[in-house]
Every structure is written in C-alpha cells, then in structure tokens.
PDB file of N, CA and C in Angstrom:
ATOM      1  N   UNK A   1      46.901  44.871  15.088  1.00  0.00           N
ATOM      2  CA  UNK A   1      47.240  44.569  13.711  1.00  0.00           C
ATOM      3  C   UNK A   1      46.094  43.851  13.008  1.00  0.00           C
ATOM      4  N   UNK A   2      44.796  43.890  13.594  1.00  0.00           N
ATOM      5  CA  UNK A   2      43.835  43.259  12.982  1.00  0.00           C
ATOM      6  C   UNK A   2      43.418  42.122  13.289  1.00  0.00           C
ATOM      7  N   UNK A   3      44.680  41.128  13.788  1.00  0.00           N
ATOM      8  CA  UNK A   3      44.382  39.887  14.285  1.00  0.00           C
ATOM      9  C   UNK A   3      44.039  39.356  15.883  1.00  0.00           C
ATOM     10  N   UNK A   4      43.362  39.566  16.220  1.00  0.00           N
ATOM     11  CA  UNK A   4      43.238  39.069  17.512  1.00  0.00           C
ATOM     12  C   UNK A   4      43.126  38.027  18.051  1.00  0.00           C
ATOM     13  N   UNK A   5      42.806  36.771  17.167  1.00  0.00           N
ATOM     14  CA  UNK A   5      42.733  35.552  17.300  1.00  0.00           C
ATOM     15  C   UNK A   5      43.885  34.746  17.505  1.00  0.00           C
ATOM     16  N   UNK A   6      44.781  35.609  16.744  1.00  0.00           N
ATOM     17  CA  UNK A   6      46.136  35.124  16.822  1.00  0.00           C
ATOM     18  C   UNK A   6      47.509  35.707  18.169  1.00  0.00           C
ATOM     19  N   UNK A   7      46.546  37.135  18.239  1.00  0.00           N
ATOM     20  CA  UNK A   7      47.454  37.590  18.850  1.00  0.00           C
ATOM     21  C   UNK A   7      47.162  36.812  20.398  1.00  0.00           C
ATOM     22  N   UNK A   8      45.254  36.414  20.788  1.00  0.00           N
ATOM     23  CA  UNK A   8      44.978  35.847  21.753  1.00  0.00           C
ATOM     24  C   UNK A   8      46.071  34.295  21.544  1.00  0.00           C
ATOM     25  N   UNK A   9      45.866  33.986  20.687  1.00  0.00           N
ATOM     26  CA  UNK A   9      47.133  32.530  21.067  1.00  0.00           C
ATOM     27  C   UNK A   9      48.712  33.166  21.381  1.00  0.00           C
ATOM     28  N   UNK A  10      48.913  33.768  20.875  1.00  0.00           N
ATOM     29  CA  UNK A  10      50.435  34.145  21.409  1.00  0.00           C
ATOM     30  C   UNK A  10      50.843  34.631  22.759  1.00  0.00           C
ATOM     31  N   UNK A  11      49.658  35.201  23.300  1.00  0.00           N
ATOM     32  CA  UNK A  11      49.494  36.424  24.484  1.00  0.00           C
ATOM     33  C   UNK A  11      49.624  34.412  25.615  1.00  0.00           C
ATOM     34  N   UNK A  12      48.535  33.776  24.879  1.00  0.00           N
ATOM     35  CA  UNK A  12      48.183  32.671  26.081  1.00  0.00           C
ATOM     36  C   UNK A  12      49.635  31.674  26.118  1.00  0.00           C
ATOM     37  N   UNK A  13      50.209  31.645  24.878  1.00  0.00           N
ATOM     38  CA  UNK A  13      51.227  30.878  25.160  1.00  0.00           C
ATOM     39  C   UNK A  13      52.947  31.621  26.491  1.00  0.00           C
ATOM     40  N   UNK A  14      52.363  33.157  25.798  1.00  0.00           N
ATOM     41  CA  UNK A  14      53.253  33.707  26.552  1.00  0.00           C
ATOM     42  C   UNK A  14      53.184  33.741  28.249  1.00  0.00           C
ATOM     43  N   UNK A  15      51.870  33.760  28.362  1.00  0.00           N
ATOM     44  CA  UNK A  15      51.947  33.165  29.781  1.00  0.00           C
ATOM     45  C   UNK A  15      52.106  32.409  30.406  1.00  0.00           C
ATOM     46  N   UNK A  16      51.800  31.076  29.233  1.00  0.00           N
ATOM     47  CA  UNK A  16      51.756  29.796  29.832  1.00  0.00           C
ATOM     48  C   UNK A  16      53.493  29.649  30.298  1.00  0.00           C
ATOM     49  N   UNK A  17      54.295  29.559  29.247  1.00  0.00           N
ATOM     50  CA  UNK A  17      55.565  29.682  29.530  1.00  0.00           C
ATOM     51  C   UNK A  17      56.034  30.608  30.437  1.00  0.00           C
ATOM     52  N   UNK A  18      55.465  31.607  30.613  1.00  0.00           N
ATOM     53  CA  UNK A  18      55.625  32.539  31.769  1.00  0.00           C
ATOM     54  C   UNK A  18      54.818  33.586  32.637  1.00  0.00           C
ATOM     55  N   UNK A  19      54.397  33.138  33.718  1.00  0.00           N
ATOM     56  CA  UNK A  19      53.321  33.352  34.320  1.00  0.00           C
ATOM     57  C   UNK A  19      53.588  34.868  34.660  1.00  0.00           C
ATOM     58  N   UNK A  20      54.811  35.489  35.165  1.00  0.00           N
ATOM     59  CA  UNK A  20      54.894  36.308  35.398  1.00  0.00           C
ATOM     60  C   UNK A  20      55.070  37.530  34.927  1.00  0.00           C
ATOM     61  N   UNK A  21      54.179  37.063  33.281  1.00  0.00           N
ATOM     62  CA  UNK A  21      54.424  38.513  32.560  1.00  0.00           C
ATOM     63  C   UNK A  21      53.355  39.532  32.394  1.00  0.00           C
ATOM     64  N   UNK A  22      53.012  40.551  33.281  1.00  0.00           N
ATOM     65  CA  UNK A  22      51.990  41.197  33.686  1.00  0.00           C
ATOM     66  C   UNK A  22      51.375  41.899  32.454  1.00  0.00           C
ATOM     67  N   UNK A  23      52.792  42.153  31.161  1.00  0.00           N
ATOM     68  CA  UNK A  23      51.547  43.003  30.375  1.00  0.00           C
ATOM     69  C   UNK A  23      51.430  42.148  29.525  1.00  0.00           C
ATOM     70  N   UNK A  24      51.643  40.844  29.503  1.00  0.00           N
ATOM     71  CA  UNK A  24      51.097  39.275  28.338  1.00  0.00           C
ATOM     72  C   UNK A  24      49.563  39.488  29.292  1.00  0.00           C
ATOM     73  N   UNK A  25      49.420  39.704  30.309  1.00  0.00           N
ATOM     74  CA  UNK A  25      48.293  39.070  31.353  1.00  0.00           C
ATOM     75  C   UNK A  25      46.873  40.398  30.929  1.00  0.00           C
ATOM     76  N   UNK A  26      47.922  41.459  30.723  1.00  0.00           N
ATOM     77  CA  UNK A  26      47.125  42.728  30.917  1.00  0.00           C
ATOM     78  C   UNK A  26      46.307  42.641  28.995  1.00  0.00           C
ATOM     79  N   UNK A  27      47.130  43.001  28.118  1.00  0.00           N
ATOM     80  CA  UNK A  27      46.883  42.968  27.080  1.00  0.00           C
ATOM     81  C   UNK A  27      45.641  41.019  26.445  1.00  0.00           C
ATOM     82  N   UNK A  28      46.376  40.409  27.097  1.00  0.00           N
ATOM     83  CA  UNK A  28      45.129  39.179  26.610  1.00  0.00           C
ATOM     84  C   UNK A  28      43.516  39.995  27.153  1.00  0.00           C
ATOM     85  N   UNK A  29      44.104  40.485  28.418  1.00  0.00           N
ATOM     86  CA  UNK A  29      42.829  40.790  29.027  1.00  0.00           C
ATOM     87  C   UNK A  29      41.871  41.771  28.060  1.00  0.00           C
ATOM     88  N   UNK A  30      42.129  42.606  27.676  1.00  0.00           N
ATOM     89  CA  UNK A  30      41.895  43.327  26.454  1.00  0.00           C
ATOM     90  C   UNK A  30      41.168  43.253  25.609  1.00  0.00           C
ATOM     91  N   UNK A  31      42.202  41.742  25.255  1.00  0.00           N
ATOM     92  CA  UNK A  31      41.246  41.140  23.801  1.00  0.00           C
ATOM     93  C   UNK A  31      40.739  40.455  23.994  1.00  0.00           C
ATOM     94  N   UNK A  32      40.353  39.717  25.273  1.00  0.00           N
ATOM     95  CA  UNK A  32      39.057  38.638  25.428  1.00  0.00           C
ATOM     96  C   UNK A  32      37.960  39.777  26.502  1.00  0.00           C
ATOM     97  N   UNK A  33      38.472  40.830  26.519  1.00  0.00           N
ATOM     98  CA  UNK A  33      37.503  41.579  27.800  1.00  0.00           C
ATOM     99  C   UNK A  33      35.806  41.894  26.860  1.00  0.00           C
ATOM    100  N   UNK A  34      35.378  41.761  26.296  1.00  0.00           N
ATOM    101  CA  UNK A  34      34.118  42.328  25.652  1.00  0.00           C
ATOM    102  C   UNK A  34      33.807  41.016  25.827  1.00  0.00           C
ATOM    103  N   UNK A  35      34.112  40.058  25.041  1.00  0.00           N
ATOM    104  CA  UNK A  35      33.399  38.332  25.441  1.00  0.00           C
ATOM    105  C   UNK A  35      33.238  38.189  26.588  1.00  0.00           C
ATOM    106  N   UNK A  36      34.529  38.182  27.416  1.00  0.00           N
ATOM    107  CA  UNK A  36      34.313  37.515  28.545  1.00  0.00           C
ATOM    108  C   UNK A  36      34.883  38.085  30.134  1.00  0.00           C
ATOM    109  N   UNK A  37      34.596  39.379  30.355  1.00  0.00           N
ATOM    110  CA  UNK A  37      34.860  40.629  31.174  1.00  0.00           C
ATOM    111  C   UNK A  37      35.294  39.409  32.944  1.00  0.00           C
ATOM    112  N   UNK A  38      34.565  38.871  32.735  1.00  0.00           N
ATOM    113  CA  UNK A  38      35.440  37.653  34.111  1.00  0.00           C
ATOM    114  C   UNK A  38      36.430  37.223  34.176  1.00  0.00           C
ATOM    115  N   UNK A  39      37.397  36.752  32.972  1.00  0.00           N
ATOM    116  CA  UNK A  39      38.829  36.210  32.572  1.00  0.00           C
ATOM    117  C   UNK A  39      39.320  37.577  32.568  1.00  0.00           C
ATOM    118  N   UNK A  40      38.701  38.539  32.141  1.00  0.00           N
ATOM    119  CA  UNK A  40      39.540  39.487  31.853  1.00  0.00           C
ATOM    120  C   UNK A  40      39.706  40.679  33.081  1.00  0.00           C
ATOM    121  N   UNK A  41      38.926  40.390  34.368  1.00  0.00           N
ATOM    122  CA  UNK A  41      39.296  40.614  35.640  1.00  0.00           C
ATOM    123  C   UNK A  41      40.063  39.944  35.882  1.00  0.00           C
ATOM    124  N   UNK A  42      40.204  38.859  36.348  1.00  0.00           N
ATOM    125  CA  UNK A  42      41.421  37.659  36.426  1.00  0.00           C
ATOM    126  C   UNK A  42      42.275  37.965  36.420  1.00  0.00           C
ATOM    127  N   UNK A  43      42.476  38.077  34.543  1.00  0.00           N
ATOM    128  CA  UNK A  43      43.587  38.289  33.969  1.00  0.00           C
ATOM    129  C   UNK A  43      44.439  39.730  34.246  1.00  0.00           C
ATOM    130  N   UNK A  44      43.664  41.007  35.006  1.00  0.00           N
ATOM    131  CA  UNK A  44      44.076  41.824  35.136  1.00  0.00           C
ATOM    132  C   UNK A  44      44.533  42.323  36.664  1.00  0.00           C
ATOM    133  N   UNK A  45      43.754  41.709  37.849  1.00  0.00           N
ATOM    134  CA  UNK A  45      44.268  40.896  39.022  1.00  0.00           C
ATOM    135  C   UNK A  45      45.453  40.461  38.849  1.00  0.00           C
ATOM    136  N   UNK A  46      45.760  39.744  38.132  1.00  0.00           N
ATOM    137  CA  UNK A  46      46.903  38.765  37.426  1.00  0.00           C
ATOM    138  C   UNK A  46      47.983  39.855  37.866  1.00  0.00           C
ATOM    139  N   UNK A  47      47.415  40.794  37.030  1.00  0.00           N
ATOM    140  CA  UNK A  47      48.886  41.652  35.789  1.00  0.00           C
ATOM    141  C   UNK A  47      49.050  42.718  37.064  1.00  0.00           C
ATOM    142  N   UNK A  48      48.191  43.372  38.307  1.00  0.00           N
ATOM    143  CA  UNK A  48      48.422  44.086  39.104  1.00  0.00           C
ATOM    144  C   UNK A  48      48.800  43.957  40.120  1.00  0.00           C
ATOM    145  N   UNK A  49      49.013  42.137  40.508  1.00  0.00           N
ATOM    146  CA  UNK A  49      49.647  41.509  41.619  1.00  0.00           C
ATOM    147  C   UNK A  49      50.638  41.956  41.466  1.00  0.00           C
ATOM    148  N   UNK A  50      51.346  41.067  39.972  1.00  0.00           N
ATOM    149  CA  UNK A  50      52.310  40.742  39.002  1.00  0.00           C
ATOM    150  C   UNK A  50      53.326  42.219  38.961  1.00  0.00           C
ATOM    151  N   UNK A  51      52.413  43.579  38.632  1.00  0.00           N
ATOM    152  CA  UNK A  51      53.328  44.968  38.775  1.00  0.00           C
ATOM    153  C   UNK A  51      52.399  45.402  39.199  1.00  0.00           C
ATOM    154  N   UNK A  52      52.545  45.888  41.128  1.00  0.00           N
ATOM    155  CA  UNK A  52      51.751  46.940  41.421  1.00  0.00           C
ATOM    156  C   UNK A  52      51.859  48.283  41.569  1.00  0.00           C
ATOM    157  N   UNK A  53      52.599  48.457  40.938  1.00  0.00           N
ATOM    158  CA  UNK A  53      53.066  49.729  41.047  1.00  0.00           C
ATOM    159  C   UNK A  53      52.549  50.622  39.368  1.00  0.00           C
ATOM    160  N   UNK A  54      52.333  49.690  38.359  1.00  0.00           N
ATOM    161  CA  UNK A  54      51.105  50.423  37.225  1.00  0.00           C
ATOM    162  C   UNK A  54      49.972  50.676  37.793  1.00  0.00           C
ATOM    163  N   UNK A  55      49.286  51.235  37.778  1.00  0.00           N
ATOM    164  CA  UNK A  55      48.063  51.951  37.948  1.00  0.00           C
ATOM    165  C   UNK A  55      46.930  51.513  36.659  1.00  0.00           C
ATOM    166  N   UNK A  56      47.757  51.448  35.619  1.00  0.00           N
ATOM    167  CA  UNK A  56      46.685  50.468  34.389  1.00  0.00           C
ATOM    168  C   UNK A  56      46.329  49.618  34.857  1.00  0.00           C
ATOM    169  N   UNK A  57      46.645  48.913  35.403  1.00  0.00           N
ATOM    170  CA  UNK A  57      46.125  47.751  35.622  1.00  0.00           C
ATOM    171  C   UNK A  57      45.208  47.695  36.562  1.00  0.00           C
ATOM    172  N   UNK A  58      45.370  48.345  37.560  1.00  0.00           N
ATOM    173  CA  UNK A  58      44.422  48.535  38.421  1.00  0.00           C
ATOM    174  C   UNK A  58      42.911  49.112  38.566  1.00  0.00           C
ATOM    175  N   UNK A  59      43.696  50.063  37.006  1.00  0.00           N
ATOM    176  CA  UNK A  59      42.277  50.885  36.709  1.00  0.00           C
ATOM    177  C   UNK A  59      41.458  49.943  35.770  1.00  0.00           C
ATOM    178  N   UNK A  60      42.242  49.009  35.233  1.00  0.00           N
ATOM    179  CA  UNK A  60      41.812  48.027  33.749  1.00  0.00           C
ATOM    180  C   UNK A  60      40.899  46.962  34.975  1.00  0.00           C
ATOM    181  N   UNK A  61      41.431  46.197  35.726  1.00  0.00           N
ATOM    182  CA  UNK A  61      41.111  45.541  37.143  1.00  0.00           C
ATOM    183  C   UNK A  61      39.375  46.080  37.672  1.00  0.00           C
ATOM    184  N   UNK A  62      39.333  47.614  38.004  1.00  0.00           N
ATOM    185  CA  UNK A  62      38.224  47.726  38.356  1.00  0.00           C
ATOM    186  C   UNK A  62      36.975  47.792  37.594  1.00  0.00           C
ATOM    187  N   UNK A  63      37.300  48.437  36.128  1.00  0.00           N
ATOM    188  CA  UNK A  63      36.467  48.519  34.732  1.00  0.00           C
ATOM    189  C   UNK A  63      36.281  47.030  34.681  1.00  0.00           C
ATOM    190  N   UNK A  64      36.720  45.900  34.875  1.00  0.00           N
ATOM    191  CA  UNK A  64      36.242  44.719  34.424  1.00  0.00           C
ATOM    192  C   UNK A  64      35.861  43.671  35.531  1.00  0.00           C
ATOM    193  N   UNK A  65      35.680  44.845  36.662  1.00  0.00           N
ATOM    194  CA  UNK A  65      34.930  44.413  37.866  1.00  0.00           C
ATOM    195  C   UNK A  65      33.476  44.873  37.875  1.00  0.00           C
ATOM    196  N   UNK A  66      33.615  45.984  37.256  1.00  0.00           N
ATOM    197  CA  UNK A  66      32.186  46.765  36.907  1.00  0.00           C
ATOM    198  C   UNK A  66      31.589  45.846  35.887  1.00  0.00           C
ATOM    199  N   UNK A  67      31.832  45.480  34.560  1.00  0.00           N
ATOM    200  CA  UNK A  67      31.367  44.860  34.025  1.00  0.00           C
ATOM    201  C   UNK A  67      31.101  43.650  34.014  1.00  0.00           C
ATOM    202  N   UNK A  68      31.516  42.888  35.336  1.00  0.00           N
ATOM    203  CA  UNK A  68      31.479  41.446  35.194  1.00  0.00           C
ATOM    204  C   UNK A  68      30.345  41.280  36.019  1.00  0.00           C
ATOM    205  N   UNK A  69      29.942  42.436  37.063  1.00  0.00           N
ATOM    206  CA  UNK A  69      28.793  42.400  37.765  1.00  0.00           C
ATOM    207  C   UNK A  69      27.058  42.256  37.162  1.00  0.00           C
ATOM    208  N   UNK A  70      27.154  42.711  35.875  1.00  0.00           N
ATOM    209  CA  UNK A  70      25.977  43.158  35.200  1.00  0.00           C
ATOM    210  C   UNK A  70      25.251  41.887  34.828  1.00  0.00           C
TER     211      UNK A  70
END
C-alpha cells in the first residue's frame, strides 16, 4: 500500500506479541530484505521453523542466504 515504514512497525509489533506468526515473520522479512538481507534470513528461518511445510519460506530462507553472503 505504499507504506512500508509503517507496515514494518505493525509486522514488528505483531510478532512481538506473537512470536509464532510465520507470515508476520515472512512478510517483515520482505520489507527489510534489500537493507538488511541478514534479519531477513532470520526472519525467514523464523517463519520456516514456525510452518514447515510452506516451501516460501524456505525458498525466501535460501535467496536471503545467498545474499547475505556477498
């Protein structure tokens, strides 16, 4: 919706209050992944513990394993 600044605070509060929400974990990852491709492995680790049975995540997981190496 244009906002990402905002949507990054909502995504972080949603986790904070609940850790176990894989696509709050997956989607932050997203929008902080170009800044900061390390949180946003993490964060996608996070989300594929969290549901392993998506395959996004796993594939989102290795793309920001590739990039965190560089």
């Amino acid at each position: 919706m244009g906002r990402p600044d905002e949507a990054q605070q909502e995504l972080r509060k949603t986790l904070e209050l609940d850790g176990t929400n894989a696509q709050a974990a997956y989607n932050l990852a997203v929008i902080v992944g170009k800044e900061n491709p390390g949180e946003a492995l993490a964060l996608c680790r996070k989300a594929a513990e969290l549901s392993p049975d998506n395959p996004k995540y796993r594939n989102a997981a290795t793309y920001y394993q590739s990039r965190s190496v560089r």
